[in-house]
N, C-alpha and C. Protein backbone atom coordinates (compact mmCIF):
# COMPACT_ATOMS: atom_id res chain seq x y z
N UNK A 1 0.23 4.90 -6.64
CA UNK A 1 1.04 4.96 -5.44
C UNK A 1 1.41 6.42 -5.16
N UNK A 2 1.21 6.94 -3.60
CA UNK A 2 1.21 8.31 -3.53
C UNK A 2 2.69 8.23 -3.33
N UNK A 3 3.35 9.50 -3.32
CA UNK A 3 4.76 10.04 -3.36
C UNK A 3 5.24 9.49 -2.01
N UNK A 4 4.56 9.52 -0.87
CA UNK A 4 5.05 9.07 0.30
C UNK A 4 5.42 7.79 0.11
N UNK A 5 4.34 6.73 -0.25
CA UNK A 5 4.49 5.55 -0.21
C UNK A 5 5.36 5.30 -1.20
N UNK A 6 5.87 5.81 -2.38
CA UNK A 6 6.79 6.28 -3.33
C UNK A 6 8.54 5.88 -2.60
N UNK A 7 8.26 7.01 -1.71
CA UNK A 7 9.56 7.37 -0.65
C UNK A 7 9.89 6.20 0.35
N UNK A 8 8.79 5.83 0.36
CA UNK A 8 9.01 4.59 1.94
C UNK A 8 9.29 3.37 1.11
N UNK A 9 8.58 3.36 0.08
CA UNK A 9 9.33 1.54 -1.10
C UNK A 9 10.99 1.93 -1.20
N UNK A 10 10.97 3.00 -1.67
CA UNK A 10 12.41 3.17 -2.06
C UNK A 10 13.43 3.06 -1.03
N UNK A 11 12.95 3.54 0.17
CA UNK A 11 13.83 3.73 1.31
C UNK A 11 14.01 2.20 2.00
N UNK A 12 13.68 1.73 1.69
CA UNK A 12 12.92 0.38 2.59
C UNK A 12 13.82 -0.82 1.76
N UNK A 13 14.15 -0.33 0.05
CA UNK A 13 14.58 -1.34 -0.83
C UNK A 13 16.31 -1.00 -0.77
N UNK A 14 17.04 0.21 0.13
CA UNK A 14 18.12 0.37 0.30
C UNK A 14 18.65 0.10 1.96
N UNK A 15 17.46 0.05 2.72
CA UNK A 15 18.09 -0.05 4.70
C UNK A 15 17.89 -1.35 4.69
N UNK A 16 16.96 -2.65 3.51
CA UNK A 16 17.00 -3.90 4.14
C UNK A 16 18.53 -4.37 3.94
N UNK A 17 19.35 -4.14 2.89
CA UNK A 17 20.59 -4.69 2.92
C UNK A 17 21.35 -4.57 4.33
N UNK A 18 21.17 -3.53 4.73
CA UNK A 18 21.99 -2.74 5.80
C UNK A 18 21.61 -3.29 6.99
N UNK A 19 19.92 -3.79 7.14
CA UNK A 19 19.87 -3.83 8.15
C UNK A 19 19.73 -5.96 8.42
N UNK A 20 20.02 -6.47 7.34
CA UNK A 20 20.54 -7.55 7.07
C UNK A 20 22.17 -8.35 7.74
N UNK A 21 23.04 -6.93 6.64
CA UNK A 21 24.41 -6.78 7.78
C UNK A 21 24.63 -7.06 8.86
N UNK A 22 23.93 -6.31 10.11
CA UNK A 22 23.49 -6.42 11.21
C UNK A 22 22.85 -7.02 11.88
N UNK A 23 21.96 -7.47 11.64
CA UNK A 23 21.00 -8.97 12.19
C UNK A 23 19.90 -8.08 13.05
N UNK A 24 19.59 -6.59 11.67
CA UNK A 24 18.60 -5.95 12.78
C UNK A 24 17.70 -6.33 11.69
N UNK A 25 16.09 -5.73 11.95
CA UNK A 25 14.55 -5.99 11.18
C UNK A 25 14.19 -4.40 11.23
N UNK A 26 13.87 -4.83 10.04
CA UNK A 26 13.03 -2.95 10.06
C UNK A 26 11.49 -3.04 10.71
N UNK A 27 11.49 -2.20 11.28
CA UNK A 27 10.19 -2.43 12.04
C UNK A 27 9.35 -2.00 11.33
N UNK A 28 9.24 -0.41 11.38
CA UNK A 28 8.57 0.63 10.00
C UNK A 28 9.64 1.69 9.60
N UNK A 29 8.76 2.49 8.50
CA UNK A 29 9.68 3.35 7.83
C UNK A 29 7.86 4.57 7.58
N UNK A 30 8.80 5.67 8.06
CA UNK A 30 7.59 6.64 7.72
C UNK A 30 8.21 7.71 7.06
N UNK A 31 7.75 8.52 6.28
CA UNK A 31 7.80 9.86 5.43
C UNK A 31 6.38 10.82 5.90
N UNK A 32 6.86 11.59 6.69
CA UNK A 32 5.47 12.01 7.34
C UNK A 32 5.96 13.88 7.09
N UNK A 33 5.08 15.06 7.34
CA UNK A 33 5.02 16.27 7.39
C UNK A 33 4.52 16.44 8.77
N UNK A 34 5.15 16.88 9.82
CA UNK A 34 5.05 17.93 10.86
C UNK A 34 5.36 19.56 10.56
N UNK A 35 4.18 19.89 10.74
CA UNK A 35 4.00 21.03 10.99
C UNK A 35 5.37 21.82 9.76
N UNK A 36 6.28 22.69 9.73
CA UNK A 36 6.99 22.94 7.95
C UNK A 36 7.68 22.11 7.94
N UNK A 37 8.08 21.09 8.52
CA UNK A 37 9.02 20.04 8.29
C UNK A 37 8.84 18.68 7.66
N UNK A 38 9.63 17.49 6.88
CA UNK A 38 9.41 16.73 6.32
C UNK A 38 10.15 15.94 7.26
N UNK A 39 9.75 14.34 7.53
CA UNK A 39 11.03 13.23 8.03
C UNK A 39 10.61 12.39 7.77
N UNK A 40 11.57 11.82 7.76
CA UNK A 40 12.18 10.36 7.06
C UNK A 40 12.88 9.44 7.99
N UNK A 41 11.46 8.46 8.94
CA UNK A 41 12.05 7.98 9.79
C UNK A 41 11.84 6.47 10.12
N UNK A 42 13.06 5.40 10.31
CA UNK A 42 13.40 4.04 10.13
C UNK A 42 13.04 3.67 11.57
N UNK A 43 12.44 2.60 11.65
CA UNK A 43 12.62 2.30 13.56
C UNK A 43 13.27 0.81 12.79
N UNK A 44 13.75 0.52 13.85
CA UNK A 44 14.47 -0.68 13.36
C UNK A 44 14.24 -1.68 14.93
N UNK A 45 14.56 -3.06 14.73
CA UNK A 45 14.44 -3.66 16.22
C UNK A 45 15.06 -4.41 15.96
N UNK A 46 15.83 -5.40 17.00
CA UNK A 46 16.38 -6.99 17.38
C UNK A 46 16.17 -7.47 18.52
N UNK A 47 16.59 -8.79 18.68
CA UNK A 47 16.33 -9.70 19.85
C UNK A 47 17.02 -8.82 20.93
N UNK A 48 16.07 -8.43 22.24
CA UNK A 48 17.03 -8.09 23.34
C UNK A 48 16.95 -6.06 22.77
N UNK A 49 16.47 -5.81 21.95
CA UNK A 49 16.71 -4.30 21.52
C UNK A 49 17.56 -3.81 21.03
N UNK A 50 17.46 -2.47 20.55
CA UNK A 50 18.37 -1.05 19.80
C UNK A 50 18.93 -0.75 20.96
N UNK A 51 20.12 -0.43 20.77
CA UNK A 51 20.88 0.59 20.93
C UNK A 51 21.17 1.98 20.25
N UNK A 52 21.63 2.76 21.06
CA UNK A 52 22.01 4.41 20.19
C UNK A 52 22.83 3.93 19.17
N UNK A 53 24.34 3.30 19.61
CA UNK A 53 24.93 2.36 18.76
C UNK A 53 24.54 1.83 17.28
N UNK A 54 23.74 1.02 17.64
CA UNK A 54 23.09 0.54 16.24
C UNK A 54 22.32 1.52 15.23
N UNK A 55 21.57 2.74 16.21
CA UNK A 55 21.67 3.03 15.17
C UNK A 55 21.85 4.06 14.54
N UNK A 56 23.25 4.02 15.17
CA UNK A 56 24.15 5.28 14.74
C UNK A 56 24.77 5.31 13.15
N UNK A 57 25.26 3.62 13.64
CA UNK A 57 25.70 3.17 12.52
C UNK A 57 24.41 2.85 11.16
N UNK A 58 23.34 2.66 11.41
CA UNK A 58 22.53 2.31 10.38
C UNK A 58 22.28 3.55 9.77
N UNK A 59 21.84 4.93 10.78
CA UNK A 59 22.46 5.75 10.37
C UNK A 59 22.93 6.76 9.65
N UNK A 60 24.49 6.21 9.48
CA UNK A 60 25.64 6.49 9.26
C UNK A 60 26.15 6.11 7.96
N UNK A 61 25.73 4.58 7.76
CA UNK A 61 25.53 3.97 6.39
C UNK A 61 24.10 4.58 5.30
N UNK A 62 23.13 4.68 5.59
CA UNK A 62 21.95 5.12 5.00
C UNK A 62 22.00 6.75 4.71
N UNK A 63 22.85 7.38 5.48
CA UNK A 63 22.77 8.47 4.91
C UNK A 63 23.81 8.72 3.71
N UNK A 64 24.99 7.90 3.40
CA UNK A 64 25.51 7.88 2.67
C UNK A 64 24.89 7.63 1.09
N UNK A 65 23.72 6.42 1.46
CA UNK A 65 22.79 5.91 0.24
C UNK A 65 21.87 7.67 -0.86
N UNK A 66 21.28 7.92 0.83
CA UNK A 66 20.51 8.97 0.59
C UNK A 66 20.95 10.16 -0.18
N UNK A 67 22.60 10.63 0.26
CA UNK A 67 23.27 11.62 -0.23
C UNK A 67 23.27 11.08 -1.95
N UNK A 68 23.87 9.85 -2.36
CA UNK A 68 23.72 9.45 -3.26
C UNK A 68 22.87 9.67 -4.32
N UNK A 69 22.07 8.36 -3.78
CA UNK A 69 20.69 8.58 -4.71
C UNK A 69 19.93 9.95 -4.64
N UNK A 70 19.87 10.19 -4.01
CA UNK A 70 19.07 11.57 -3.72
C UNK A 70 17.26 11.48 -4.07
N UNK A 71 16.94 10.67 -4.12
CA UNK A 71 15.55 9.90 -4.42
C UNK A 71 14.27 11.06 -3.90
N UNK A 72 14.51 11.66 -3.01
CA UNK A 72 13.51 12.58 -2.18
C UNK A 72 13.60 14.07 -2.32
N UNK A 73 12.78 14.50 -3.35
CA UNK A 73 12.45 15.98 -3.69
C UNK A 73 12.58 17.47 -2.20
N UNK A 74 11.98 17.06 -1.77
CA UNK A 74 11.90 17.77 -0.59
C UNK A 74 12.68 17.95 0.56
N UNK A 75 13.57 19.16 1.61
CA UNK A 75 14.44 18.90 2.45
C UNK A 75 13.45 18.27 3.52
N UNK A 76 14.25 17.24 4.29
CA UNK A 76 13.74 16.12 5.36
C UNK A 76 14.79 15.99 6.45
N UNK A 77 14.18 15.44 7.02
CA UNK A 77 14.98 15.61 8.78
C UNK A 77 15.13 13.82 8.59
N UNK A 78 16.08 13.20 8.56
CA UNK A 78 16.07 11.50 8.32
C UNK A 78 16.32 11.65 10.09
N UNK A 79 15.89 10.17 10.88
CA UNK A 79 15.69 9.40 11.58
C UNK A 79 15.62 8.06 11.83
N UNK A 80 16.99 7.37 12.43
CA UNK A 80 16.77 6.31 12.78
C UNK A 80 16.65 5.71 14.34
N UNK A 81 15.48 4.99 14.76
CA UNK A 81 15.49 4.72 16.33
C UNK A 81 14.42 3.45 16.40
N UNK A 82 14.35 2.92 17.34
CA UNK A 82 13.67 1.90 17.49
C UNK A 82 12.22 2.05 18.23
N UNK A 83 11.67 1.01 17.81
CA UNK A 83 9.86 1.57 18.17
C UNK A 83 9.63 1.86 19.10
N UNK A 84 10.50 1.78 20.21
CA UNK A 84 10.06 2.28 21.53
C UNK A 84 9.11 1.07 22.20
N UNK A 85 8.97 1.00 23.92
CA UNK A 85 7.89 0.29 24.51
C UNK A 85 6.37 -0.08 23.98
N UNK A 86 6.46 1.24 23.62
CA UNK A 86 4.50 1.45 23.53
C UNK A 86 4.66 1.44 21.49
N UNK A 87 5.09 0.50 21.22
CA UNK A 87 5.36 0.59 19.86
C UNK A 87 4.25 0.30 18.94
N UNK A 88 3.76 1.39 18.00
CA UNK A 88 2.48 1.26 17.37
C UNK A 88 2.56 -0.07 16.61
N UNK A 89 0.97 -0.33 16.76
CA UNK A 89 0.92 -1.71 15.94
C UNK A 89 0.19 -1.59 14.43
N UNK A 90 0.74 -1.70 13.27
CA UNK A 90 0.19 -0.59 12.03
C UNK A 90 0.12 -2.19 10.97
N UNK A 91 1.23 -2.87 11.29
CA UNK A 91 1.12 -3.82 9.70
C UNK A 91 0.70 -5.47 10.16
N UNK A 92 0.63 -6.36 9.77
CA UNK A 92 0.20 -7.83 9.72
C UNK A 92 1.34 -8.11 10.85
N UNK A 93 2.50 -7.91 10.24
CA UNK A 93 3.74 -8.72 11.33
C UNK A 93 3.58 -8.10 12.80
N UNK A 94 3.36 -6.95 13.08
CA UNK A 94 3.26 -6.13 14.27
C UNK A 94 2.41 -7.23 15.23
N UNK A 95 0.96 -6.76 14.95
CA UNK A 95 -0.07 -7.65 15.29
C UNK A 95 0.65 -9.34 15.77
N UNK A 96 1.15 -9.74 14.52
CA UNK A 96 1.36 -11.24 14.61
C UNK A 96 2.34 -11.55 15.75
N UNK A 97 3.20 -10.34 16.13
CA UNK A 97 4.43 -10.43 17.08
C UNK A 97 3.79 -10.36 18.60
N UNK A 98 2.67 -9.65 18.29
CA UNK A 98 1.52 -8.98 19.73
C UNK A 98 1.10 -10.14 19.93
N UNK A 99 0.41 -11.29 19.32
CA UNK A 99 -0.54 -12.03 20.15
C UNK A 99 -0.05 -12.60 21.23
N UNK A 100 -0.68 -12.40 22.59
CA UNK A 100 -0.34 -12.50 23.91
C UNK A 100 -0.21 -11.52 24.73
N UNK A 101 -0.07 -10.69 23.87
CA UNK A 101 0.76 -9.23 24.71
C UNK A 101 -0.65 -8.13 24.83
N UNK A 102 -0.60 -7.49 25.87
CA UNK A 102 -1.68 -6.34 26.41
C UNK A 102 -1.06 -4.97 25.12
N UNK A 103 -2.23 -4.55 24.70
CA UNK A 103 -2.38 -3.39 23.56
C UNK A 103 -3.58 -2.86 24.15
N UNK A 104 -3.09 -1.70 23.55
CA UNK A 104 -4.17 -0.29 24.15
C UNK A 104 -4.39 0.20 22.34
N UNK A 105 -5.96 0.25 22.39
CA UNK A 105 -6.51 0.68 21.26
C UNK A 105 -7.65 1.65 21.28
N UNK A 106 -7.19 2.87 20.85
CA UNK A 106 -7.90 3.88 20.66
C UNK A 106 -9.17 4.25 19.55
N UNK A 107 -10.13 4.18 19.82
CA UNK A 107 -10.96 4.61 18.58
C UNK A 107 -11.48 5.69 17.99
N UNK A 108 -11.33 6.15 16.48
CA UNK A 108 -11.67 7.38 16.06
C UNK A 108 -13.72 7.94 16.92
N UNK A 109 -14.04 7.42 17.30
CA UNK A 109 -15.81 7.34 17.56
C UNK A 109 -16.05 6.45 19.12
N UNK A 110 -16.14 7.12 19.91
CA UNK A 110 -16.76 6.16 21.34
C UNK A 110 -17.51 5.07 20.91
N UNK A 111 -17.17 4.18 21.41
CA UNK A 111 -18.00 2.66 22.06
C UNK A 111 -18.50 2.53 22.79
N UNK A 112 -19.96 2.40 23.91
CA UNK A 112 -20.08 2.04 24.84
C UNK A 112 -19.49 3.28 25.71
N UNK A 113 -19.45 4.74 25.64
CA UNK A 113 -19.22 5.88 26.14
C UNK A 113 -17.41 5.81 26.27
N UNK A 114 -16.93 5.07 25.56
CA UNK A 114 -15.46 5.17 25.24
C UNK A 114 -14.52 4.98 24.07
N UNK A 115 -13.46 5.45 24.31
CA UNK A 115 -12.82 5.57 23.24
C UNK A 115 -11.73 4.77 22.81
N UNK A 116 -11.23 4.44 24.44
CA UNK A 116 -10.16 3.81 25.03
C UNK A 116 -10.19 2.40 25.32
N UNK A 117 -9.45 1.00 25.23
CA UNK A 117 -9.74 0.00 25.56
C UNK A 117 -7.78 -0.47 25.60
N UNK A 118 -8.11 -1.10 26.64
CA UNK A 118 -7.29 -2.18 26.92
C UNK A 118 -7.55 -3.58 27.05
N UNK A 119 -6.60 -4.29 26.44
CA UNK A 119 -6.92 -5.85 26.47
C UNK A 119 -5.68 -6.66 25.92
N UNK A 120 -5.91 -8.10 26.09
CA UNK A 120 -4.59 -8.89 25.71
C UNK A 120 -5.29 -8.92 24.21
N UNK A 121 -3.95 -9.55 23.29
CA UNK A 121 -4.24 -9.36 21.81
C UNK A 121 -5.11 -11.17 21.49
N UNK A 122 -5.86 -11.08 21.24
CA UNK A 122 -5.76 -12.62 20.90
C UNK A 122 -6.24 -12.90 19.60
N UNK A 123 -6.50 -12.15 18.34
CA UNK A 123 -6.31 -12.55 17.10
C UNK A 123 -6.96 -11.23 16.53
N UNK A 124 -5.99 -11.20 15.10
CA UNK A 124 -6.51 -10.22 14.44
C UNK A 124 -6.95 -10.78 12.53
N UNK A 125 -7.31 -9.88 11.75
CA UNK A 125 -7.37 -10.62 10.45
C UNK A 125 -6.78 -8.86 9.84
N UNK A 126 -7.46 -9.00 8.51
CA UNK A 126 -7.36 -7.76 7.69
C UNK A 126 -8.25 -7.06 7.76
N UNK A 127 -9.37 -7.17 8.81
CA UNK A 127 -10.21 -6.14 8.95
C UNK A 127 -10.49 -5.67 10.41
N UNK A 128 -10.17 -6.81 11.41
CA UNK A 128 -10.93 -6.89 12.83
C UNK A 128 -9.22 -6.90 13.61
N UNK A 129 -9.30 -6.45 14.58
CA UNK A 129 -8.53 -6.84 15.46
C UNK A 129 -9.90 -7.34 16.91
N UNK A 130 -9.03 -8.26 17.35
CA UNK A 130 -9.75 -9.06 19.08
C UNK A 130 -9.26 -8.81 20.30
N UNK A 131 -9.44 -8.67 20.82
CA UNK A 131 -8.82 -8.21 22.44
C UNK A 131 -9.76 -9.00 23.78
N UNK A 132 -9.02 -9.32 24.41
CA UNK A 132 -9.60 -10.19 25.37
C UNK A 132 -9.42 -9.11 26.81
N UNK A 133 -10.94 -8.42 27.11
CA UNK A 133 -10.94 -7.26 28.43
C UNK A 133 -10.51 -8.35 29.53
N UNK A 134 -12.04 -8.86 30.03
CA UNK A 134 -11.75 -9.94 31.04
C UNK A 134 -11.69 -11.01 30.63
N UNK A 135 -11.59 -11.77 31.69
CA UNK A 135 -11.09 -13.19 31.37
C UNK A 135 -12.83 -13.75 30.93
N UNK A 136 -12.78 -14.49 30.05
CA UNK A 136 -13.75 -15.00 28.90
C UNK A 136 -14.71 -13.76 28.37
N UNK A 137 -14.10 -12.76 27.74
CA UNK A 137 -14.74 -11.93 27.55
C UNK A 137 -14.07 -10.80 26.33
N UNK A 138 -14.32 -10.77 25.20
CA UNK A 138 -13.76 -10.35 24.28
C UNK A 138 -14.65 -9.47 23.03
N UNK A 139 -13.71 -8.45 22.75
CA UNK A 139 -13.89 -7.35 22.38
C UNK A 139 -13.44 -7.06 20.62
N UNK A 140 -14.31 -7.43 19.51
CA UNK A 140 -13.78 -7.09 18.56
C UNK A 140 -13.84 -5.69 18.06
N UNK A 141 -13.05 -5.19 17.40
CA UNK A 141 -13.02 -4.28 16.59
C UNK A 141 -12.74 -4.38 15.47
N UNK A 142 -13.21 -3.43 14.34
CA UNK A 142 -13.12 -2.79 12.96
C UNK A 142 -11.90 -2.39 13.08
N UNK A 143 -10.71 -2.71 12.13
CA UNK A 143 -9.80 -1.99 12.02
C UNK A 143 -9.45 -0.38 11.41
N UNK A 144 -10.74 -0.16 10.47
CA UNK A 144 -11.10 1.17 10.17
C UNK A 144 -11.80 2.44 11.01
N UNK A 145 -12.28 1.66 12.38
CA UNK A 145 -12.83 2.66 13.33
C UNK A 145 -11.60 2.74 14.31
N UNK A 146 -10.75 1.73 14.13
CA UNK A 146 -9.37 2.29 15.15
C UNK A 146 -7.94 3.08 14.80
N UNK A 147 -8.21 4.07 15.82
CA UNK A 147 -7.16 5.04 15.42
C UNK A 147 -5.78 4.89 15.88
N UNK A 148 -5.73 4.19 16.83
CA UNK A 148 -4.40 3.90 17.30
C UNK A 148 -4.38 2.12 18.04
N UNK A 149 -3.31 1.50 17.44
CA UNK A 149 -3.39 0.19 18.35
C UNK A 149 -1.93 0.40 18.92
N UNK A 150 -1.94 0.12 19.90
CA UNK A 150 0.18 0.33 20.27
C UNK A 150 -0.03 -0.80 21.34
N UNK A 151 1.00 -1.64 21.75
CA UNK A 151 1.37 -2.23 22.93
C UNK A 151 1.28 -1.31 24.53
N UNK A 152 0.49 -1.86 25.16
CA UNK A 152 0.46 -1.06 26.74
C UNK A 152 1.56 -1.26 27.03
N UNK A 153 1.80 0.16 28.38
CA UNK A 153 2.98 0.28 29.06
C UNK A 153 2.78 0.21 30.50
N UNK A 154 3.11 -0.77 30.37
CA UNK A 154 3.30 -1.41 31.92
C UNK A 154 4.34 -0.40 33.34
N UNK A 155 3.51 -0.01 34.03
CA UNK A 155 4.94 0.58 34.72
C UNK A 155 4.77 0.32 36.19
C-alpha cells in the first residue's frame, strides 16, 4: 500500500464517524501533490446537497483529529467540499448512483477520431463502463483506456 493510499485509509477511518453524526456520506477522499503543494481533500455529499455550513463544521471537527493524530509526514493544505455538479465518477458506488444519468467520458487514446463521448450511463462492471449515445445504440468502454468519467453538465 503506497503512502497516499496509506493517508486516505487513515483519513477515511476518522471523517466516517463525523460524517455519520451528520447524516452526510463521504463521497471521496484524495491526498494528491500540485505542483510544491500537498492536499488533503474530503468531498462529502447528502440528500438535497452540501452546504459551506456543513462543511465548515466537518471541517472544524477533522481538523481537530488531524492536529492530534498527526498521521501525515508532510505539510498539506486539508479540504473539505462537496463533489460539485460535474462530479468525477472514480469508485463502484459513484457509477452505481449514475445509472440513468448523462456522463461525459474522456479517453487517454482517440476512438473513432475522438476522445470525447457523451452518453446516458446504463451499466458498468470492474472493467467496462456502457453508455447509451443514441437511442438503441451503445458504446462500451475499457475502464483502463478512460481517463476521466464525470457526470455531464447540463446548462
Amino acid at each position: 500500500m503506497s503512502q497516499r493510499e496509506q493517508y486516505e485509509q487513515k483519513t477515511e477511518e476518522y471523517i466516517l464517524p463525523i460524517l455519520e453524526e451528520y447524516g452526510f456520506e463521504l463521497y471521496d477522499i484524495e491526498y494528491v501533490k500540485e505542483g510544491a503543494d500537498y492536499y488533503l481533500r474530503i468531498y462529502i455529499d447528502k440528500e438535497g446537497g452540501i452546504t459551506i455550513n456543513d462543511c465548515e463544521v466537518v471541517s472544524r471537527k477533522m481538523n481537530e483529529i488531524l492536529d492530534r493524530e498527526d498521521y501525515i509526514k508532510e505539510q498539506y493544505i486539508f479540504e473539505v467540499s462537496s463533489p460539485g455538479l460535474g462530479r468525477v465518477l472514480k469508485k463502484n458506488r459513484h457509477f452505481e448512483k449514475s445509472i440513468g444519468e448523462e456522463i461525459e467520458i474522456k479517453l487517454y487514446k482517440a476512438l473513432n477520431h475522438s476522445k470525447e463521448f457523451t452518453g446516458i450511463l446504463r451499466s458498468y462492471d470492474k472493467d467496462t463502463i456502457t453508455i447509451e449515445i443514441n437511442e438503441n445504440e451503445t458504446m462500451t468502454f475499457a475502464k483502463k483506456e478512460v481517463a476521466l468519467a464525470r457526470l455531464a453538465l447540463d446548462f
